[in-house]
C-alpha atoms as a PDB file:
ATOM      1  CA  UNK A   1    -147.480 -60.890 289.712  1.00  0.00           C
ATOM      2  CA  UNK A   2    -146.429 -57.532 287.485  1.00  0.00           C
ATOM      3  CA  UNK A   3    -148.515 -56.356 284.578  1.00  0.00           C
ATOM      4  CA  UNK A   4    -146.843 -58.358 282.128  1.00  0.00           C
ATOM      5  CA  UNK A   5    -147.388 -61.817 283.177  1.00  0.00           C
ATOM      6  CA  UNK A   6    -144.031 -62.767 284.917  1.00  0.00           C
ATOM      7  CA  UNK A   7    -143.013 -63.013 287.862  1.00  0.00           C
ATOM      8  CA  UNK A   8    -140.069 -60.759 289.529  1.00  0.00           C
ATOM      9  CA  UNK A   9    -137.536 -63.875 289.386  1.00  0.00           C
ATOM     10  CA  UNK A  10    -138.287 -63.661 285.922  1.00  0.00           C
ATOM     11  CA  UNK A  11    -136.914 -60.015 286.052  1.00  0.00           C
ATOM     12  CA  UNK A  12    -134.486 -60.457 287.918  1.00  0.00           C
ATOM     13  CA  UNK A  13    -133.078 -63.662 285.788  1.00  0.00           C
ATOM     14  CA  UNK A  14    -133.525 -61.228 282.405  1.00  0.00           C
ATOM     15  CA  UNK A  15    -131.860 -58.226 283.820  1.00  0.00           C
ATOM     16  CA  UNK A  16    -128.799 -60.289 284.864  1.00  0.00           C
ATOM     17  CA  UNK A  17    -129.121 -62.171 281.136  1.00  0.00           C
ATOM     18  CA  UNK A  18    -128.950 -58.439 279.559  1.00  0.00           C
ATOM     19  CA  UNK A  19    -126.168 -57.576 282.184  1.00  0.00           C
ATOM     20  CA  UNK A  20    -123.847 -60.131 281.015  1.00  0.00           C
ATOM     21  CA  UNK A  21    -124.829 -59.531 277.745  1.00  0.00           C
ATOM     22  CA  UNK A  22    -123.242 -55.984 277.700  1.00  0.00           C
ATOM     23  CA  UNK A  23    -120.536 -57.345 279.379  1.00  0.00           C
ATOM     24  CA  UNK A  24    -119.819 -59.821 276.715  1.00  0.00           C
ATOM     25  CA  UNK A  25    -120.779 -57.136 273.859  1.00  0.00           C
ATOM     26  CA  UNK A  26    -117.881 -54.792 275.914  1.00  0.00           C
ATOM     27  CA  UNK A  27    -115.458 -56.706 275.553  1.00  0.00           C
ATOM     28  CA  UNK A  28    -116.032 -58.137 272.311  1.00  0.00           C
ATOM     29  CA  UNK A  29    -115.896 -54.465 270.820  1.00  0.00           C
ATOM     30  CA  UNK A  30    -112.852 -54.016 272.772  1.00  0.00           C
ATOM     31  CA  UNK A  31    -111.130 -56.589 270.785  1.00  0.00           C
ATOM     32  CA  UNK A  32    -112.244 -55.497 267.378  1.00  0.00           C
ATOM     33  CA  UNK A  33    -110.926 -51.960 268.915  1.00  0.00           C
ATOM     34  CA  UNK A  34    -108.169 -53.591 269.292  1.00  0.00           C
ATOM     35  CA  UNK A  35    -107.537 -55.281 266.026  1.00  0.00           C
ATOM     36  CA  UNK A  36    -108.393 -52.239 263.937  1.00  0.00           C
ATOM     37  CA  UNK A  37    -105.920 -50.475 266.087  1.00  0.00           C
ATOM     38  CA  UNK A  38    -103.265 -51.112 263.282  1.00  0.00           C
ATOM     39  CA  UNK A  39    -100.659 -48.469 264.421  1.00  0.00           C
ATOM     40  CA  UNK A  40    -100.460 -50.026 268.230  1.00  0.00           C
ATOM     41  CA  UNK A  41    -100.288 -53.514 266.399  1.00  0.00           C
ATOM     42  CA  UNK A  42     -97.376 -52.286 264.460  1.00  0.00           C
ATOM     43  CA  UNK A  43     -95.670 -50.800 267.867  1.00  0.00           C
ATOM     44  CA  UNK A  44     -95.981 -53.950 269.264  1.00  0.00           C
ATOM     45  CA  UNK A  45     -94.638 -56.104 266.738  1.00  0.00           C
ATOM     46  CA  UNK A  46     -91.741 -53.258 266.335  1.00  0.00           C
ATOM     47  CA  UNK A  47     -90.879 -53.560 269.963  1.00  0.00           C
ATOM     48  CA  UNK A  48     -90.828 -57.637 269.981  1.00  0.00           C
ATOM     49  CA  UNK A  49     -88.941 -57.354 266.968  1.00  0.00           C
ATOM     50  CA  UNK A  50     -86.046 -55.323 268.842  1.00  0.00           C
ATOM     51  CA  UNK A  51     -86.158 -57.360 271.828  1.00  0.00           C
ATOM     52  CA  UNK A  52     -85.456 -60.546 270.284  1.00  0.00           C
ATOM     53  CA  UNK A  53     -82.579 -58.839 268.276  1.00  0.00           C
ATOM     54  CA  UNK A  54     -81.062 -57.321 271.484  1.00  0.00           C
ATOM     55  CA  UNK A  55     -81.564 -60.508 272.872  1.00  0.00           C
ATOM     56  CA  UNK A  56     -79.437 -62.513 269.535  1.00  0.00           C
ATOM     57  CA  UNK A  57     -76.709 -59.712 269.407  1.00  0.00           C
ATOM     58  CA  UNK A  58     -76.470 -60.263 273.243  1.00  0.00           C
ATOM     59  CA  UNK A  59     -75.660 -64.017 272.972  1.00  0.00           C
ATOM     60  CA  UNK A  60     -73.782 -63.405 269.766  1.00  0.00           C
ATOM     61  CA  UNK A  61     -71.291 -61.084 271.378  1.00  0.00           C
ATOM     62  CA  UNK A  62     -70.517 -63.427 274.642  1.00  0.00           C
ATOM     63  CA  UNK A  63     -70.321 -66.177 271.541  1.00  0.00           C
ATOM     64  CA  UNK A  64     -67.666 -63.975 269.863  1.00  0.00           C
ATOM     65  CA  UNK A  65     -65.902 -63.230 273.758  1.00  0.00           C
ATOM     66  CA  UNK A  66     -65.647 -66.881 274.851  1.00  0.00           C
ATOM     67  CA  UNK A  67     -63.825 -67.391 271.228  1.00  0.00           C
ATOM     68  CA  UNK A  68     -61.680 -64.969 271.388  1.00  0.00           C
ATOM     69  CA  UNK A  69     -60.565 -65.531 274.856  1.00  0.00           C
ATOM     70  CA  UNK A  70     -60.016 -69.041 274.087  1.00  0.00           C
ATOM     71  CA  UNK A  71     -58.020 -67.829 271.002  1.00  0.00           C
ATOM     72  CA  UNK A  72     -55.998 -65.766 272.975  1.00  0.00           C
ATOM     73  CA  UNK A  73     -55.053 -68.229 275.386  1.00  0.00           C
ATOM     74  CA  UNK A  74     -53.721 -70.972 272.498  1.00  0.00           C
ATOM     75  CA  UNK A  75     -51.764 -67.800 271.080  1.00  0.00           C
ATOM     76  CA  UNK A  76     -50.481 -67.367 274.670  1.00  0.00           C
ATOM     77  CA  UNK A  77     -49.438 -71.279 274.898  1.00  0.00           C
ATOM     78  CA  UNK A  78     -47.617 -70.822 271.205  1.00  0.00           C
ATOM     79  CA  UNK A  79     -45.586 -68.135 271.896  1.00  0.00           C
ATOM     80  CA  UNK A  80     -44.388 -69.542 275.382  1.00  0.00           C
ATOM     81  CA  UNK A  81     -43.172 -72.691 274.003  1.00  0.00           C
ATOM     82  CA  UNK A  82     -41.842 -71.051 270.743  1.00  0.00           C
ATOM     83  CA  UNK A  83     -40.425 -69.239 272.930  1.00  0.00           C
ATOM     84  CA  UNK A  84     -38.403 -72.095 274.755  1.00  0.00           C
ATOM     85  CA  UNK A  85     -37.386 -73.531 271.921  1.00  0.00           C
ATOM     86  CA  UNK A  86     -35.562 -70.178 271.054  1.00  0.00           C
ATOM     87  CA  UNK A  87     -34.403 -70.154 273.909  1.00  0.00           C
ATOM     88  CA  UNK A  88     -32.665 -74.357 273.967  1.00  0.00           C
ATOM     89  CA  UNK A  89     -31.117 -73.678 270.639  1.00  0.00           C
ATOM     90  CA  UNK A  90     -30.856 -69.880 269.414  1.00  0.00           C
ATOM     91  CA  UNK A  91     -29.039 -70.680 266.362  1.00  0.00           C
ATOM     92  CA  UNK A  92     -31.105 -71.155 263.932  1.00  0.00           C
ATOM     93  CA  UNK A  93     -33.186 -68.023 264.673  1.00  0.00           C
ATOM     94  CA  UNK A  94     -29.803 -65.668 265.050  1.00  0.00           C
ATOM     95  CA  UNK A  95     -29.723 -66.772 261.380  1.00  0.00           C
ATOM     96  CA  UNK A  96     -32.845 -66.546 260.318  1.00  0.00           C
ATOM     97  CA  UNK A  97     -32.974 -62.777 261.550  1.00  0.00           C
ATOM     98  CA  UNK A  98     -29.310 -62.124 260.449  1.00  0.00           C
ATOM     99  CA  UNK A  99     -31.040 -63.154 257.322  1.00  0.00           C
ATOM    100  CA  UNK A 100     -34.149 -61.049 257.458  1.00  0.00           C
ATOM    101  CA  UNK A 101     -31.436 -58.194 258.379  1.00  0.00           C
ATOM    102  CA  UNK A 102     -29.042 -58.790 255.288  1.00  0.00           C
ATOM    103  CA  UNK A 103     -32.698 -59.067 252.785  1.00  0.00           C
ATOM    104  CA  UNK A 104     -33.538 -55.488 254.170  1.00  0.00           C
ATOM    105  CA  UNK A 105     -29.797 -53.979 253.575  1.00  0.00           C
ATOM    106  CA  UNK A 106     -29.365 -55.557 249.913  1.00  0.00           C
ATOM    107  CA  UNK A 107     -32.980 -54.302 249.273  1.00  0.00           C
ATOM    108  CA  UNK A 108     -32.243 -50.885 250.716  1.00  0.00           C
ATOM    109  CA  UNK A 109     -29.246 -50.501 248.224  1.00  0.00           C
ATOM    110  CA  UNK A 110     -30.901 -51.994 245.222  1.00  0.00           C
ATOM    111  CA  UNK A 111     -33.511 -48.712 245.838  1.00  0.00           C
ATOM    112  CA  UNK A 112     -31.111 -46.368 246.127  1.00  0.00           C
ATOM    113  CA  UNK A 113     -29.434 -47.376 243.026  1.00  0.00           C
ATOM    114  CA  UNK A 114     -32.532 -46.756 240.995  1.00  0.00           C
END
């Protein structure tokens, strides 16, 4: 027995109490380190915000591409069969653009007269 009245598993069981102890006391100031650490917070938060709005412009921008390529394609579809109606019956758009053609002349002289 020591001077003190325990016994040395009594020691032993204290020093590993006051071991964990300053474990637990190490990382609890660690933490509040941590928290009062406002300018790292503020990083952090900075960089998530970025992230997630590289990450929306991202999937906005293949949103946008998979609408206009399916634009484009009913625009191609148009013109190919307004195109073979032109091309059955041609009459009515000779006159239509001998129309548009005449328009531009009489407005061409109309200027010239002022």
């Amino acid at each position: 027995m020591t001077g003190n009245g325990r016994g040395p598993g009594d020691t032993d069981a204290l020093r590993e109490e006051i071991r964990r102890t300053r474990v637990e006391l190490g990382e609890t100031v660690e933490a509040l380190a941590a928290k009062a650490d406002v300018k790292a917070r503020l990083r952090s938060s900075a960089d998530q915000a970025k992230d997630r709005m590289r990450e929306q412009a991202a999937q906005t921008v293949a949103r946008v591409r998979g609408q206009a390529a399916q634009k484009a394609q009913v625009a191609r579809v148009q013109a190919r069969e307004r195109g073979e109606v032109v091309q059955r019956n041609p009459t009515p758009f000779a006159a239509l653009a001998a129309g548009a053609v005449v328009a531009v002349v009489v407005l061409m002289i109309i200027r010239r007269r002022r």
